[in-house]
Protein backbone atom coordinates (compact mmCIF):
# COMPACT_ATOMS: atom_id res chain seq x y z
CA UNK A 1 34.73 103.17 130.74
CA UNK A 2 37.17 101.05 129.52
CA UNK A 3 40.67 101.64 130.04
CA UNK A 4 43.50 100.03 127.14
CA UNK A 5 47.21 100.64 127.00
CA UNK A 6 48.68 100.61 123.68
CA UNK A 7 52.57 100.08 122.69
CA UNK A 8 54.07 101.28 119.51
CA UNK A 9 51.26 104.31 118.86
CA UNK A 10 54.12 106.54 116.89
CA UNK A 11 52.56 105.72 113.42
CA UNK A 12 50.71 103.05 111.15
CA UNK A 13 48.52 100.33 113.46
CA UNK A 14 49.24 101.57 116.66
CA UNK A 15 48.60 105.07 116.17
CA UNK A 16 45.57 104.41 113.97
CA UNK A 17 44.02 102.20 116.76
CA UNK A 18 44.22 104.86 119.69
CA UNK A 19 42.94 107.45 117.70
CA UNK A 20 39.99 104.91 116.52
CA UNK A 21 39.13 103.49 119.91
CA UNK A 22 39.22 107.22 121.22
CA UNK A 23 36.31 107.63 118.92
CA UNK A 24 34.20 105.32 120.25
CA UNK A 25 34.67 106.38 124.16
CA UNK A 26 37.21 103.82 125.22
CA UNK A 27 40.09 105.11 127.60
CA UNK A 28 43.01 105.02 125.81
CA UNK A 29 47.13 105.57 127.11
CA UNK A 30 48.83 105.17 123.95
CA UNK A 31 52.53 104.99 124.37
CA UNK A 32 55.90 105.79 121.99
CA UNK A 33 59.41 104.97 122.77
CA UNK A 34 60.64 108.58 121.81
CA UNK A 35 59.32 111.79 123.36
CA UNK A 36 59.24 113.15 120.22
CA UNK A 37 56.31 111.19 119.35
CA UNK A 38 54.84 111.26 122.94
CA UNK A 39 54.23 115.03 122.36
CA UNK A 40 53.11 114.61 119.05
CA UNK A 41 50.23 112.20 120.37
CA UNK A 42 49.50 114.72 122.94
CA UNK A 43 49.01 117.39 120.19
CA UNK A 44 46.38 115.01 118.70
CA UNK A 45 44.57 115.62 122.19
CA UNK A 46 46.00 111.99 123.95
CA UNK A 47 46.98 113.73 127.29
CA UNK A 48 47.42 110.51 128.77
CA UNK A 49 50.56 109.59 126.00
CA UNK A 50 53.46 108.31 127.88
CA UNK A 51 56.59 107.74 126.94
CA UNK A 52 57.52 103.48 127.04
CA UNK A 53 60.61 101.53 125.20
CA UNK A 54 59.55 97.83 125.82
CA UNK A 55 63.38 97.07 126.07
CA UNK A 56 63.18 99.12 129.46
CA UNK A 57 61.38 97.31 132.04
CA UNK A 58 61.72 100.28 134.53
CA UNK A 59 59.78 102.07 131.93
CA UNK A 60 56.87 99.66 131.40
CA UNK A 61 56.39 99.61 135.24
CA UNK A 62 56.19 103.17 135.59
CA UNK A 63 53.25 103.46 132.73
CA UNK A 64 51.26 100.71 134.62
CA UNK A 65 52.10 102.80 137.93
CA UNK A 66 50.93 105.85 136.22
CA UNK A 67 47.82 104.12 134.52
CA UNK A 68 46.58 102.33 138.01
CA UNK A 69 47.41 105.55 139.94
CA UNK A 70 44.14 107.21 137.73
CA UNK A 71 42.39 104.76 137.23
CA UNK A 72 40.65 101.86 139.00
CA UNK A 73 41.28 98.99 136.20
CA UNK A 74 43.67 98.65 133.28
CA UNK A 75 40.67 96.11 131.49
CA UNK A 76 43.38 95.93 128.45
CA UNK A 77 47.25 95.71 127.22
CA UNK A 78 47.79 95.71 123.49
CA UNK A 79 51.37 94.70 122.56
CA UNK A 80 51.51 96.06 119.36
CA UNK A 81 55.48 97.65 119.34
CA UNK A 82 57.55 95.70 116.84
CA UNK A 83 59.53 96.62 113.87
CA UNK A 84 60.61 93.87 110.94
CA UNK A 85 65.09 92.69 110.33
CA UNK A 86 64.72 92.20 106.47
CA UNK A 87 67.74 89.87 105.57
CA UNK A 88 68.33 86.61 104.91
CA UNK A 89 69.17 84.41 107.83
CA UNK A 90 72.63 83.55 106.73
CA UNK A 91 73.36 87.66 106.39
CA UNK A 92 71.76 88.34 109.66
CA UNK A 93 74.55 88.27 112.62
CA UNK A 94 73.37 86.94 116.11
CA UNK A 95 73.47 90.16 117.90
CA UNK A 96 71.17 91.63 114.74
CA UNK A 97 68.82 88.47 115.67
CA UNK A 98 69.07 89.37 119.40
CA UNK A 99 68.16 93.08 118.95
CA UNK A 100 65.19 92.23 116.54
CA UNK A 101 64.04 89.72 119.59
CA UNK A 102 64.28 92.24 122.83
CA UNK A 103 61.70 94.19 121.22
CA UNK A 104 59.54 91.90 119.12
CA UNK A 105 59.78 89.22 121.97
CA UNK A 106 61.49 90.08 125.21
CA UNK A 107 59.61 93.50 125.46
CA UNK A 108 56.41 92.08 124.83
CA UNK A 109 56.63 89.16 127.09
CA UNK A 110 58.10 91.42 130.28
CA UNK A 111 54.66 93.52 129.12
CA UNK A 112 53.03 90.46 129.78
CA UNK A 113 54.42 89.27 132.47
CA UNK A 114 54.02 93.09 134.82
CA UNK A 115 50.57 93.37 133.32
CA UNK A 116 49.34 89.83 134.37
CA UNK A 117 49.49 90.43 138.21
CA UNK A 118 46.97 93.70 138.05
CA UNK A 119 44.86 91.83 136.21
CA UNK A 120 45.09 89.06 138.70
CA UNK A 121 44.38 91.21 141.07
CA UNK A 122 40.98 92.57 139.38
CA UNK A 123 39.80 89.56 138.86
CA UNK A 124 40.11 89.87 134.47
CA UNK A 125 41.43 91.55 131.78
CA UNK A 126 42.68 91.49 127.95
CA UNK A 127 45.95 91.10 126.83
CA UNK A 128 46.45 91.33 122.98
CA UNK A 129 49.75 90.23 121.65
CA UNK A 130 50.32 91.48 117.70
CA UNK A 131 51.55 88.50 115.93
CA UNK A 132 51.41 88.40 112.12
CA UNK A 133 50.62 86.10 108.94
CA UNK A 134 54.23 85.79 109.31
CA UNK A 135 53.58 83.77 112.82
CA UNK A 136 51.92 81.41 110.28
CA UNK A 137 54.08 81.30 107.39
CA UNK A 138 57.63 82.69 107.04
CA UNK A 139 58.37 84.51 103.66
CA UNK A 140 62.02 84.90 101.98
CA UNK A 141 63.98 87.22 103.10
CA UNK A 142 62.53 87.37 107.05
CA UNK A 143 63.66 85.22 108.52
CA UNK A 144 64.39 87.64 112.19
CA UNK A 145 61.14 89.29 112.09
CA UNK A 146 59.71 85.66 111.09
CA UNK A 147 60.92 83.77 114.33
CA UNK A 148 60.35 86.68 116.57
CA UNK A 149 56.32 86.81 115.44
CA UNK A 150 56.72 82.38 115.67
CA UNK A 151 57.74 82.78 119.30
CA UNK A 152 54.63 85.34 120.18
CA UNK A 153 53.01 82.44 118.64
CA UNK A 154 54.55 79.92 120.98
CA UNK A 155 54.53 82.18 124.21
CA UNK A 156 50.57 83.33 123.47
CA UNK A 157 49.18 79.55 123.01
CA UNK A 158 51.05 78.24 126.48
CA UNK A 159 49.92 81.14 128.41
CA UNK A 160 46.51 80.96 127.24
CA UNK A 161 46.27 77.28 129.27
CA UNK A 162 48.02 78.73 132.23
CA UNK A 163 45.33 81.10 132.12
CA UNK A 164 42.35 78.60 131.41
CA UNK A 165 41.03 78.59 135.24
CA UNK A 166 41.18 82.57 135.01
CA UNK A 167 39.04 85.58 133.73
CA UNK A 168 42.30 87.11 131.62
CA UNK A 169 42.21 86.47 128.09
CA UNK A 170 45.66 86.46 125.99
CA UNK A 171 44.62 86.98 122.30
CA UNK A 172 46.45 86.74 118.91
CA UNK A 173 46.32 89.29 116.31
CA UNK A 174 47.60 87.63 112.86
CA UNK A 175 47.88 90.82 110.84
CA UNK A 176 48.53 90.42 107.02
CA UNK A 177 49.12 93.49 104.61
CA UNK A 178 48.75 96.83 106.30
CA UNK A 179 49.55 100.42 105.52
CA UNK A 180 52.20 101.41 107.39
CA UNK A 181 55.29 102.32 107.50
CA UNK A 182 56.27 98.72 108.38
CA UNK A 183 58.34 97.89 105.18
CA UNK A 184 60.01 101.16 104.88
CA UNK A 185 61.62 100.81 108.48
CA UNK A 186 62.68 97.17 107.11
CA UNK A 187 64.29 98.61 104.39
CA UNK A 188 66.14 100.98 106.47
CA UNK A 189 67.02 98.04 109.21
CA UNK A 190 68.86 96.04 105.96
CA UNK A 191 70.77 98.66 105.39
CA UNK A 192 71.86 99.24 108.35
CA UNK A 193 72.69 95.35 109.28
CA UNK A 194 73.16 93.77 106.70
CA UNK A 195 76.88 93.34 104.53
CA UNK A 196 74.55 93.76 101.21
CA UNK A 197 77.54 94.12 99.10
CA UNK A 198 79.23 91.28 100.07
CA UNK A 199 75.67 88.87 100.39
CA UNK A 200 75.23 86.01 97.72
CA UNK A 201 71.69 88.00 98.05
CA UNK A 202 73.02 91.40 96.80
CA UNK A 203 70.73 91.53 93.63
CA UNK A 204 67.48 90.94 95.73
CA UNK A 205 68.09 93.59 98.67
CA UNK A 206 69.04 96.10 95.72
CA UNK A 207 66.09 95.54 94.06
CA UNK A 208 64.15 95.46 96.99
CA UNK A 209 65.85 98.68 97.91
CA UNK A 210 65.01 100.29 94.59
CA UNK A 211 61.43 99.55 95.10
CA UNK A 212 60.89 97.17 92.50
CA UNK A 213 59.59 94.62 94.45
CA UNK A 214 56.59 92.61 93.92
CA UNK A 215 53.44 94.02 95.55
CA UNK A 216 51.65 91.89 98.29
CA UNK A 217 47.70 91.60 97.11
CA UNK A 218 44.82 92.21 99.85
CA UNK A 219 46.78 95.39 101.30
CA UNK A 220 44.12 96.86 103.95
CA UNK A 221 44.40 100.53 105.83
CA UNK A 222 45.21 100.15 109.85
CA UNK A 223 41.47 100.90 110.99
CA UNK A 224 41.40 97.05 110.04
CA UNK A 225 43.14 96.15 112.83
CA UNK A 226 41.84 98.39 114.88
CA UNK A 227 38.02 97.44 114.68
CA UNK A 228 39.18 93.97 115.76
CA UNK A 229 40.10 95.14 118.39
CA UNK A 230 37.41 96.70 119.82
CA UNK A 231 35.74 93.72 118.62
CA UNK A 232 37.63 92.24 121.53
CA UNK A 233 37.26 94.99 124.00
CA UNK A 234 33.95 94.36 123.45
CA UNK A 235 33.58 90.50 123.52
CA UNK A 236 32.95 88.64 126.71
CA UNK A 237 34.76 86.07 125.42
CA UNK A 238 37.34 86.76 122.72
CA UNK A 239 38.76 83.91 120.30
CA UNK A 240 41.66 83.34 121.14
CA UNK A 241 43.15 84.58 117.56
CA UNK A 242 41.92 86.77 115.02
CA UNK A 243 43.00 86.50 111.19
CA UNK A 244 43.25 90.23 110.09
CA UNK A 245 43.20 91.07 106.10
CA UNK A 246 42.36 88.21 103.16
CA UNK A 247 46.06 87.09 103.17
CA UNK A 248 46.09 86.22 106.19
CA UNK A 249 42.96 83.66 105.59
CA UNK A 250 44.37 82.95 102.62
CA UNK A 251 47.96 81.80 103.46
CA UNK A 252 46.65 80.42 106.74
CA UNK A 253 43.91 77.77 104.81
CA UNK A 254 46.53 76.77 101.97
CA UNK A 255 49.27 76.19 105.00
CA UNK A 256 46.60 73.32 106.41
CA UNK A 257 46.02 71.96 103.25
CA UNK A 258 49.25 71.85 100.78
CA UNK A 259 52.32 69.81 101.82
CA UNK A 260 55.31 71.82 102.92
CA UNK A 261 56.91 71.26 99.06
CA UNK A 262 54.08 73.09 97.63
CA UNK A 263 53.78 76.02 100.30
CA UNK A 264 57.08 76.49 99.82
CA UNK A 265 56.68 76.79 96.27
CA UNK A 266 54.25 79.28 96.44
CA UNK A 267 55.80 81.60 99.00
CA UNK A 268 59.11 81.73 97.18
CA UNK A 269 56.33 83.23 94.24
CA UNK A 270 55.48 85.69 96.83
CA UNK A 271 58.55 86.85 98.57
């Protein structure tokens, strides 16, 4: 059996993709950063939940511990933890920047760097990093979240050819539109770190805030993401990314083909 450890499983993709992979007899050890939600994945009959901040490295070394304690491989990692700054860059302080980095970046790359040796060690494994359309394009407005999911990007593509002579494949996920409660925790994250009354920007974050925002088209439920992923579990081979939702083909073909001018143009429309 197949044996994947999940970050971020509290709600929306995360959560959705252990309970989905669960169905179709893969081993899964979802993980939360608050106990809170560990037990709640335990009452949804995930005994093996554990409790794992990213920003904690002690932590992540005790759940592979744990996880190669019971079992014999861990065949796959999914970093999917993150959470999205809103703001725009001239609003968002360093330390704001910093904080939106040790877990979109830092936590997911010290992930990466305990779970490589085991699977050195077996001989193979998976390691699925969740980037985002936003690792494509950047959108108004995102700029924090936006270079966090460009240096997943960056980190992802060089260790792919310092893994090239190995059996461990390091996989992008470029998620578009998903149900979740992605945009409400953004929401909450402005408010909490950004000076909105005093921003040249004031009118957009309160209308933003209000919820009269525009709507993103090609909005897809999380079981999207996670039948790619057992796509993956299942491949010999995995690509080494997968576009996720019709935006994210979308924005990705009109980013090869129009100049920067006119891409810029046309995400201003959509942010």
């Amino acid at each position: 059996m197949t044996n994947i450890v999940i970050t971020g499983c509290s709600t929306g993709i995360g959560l959705e993709t252990a309970i989905y992979l669960s169905h179709k007899n893969i081993n899964v050890y979802p993980t939360a950063r608050s106990m809170k939600d560990v037990e709640m994945l335990k009452s949804l009959g995930f005994q093996n939940a554990m409790q794992l901040d990213v920003t904690k490295p002690s932590q992540i070394t005790e759940v592979i511990n744990t996880v190669t304690a019971q079992e014999s491989t861990i065949d796959v990692w999914f970093n999917n933890a993150g959470f999205g700054q809103a703001g725009a860059v001239e609003d968002i302080h360093t330390d704001v920047l910093k904080e939106q980095f040790e877990t979109n970046v830092f936590g997911l790359h010290e992930c990466t760097c305990q779970i490589i040796p085991i699977m050195r060690a077996q001989g193979y494994g998976k390691i699925i990093q969740h980037s985002s359309v936003l690792g494509l394009i950047s959108l108004f407005g995102r700029g924090a979240y936006n270079a966090s999911k460009y240096a997943i990007e960056g980190l992802t593509d060089t260790l792919r050819l310092e893994l090239e002579d190995t059996n461990i494949h390091a996989v992008l996920l470029n998620t578009g539109p998903i149900t979740s409660n992605f945009r409400k925790t953004a929401m909450k994250k402005l408010q909490e770190n950004v000076d909105i009354e005093h921003s040249i920007f004031k009118d957009t974050y309160t209308k933003n805030l209000s919820g009269n925002y525009k709507k993103v088209p090609f909005n897809q439920e999380a079981d999207a993401v996670a039948s790619v992923v057992y796509k993956i579990i299942l491949a010999q081979k995995p690509k080494p990314r997968y576009y996720i939702t019709t935006a994210t083909y979308l924005l990705g073909y009109l980013k090869k083909i129009l100049s920067t001018h006119m891409l810029d143009r046309l995400l201003l429309k959509l942010g």
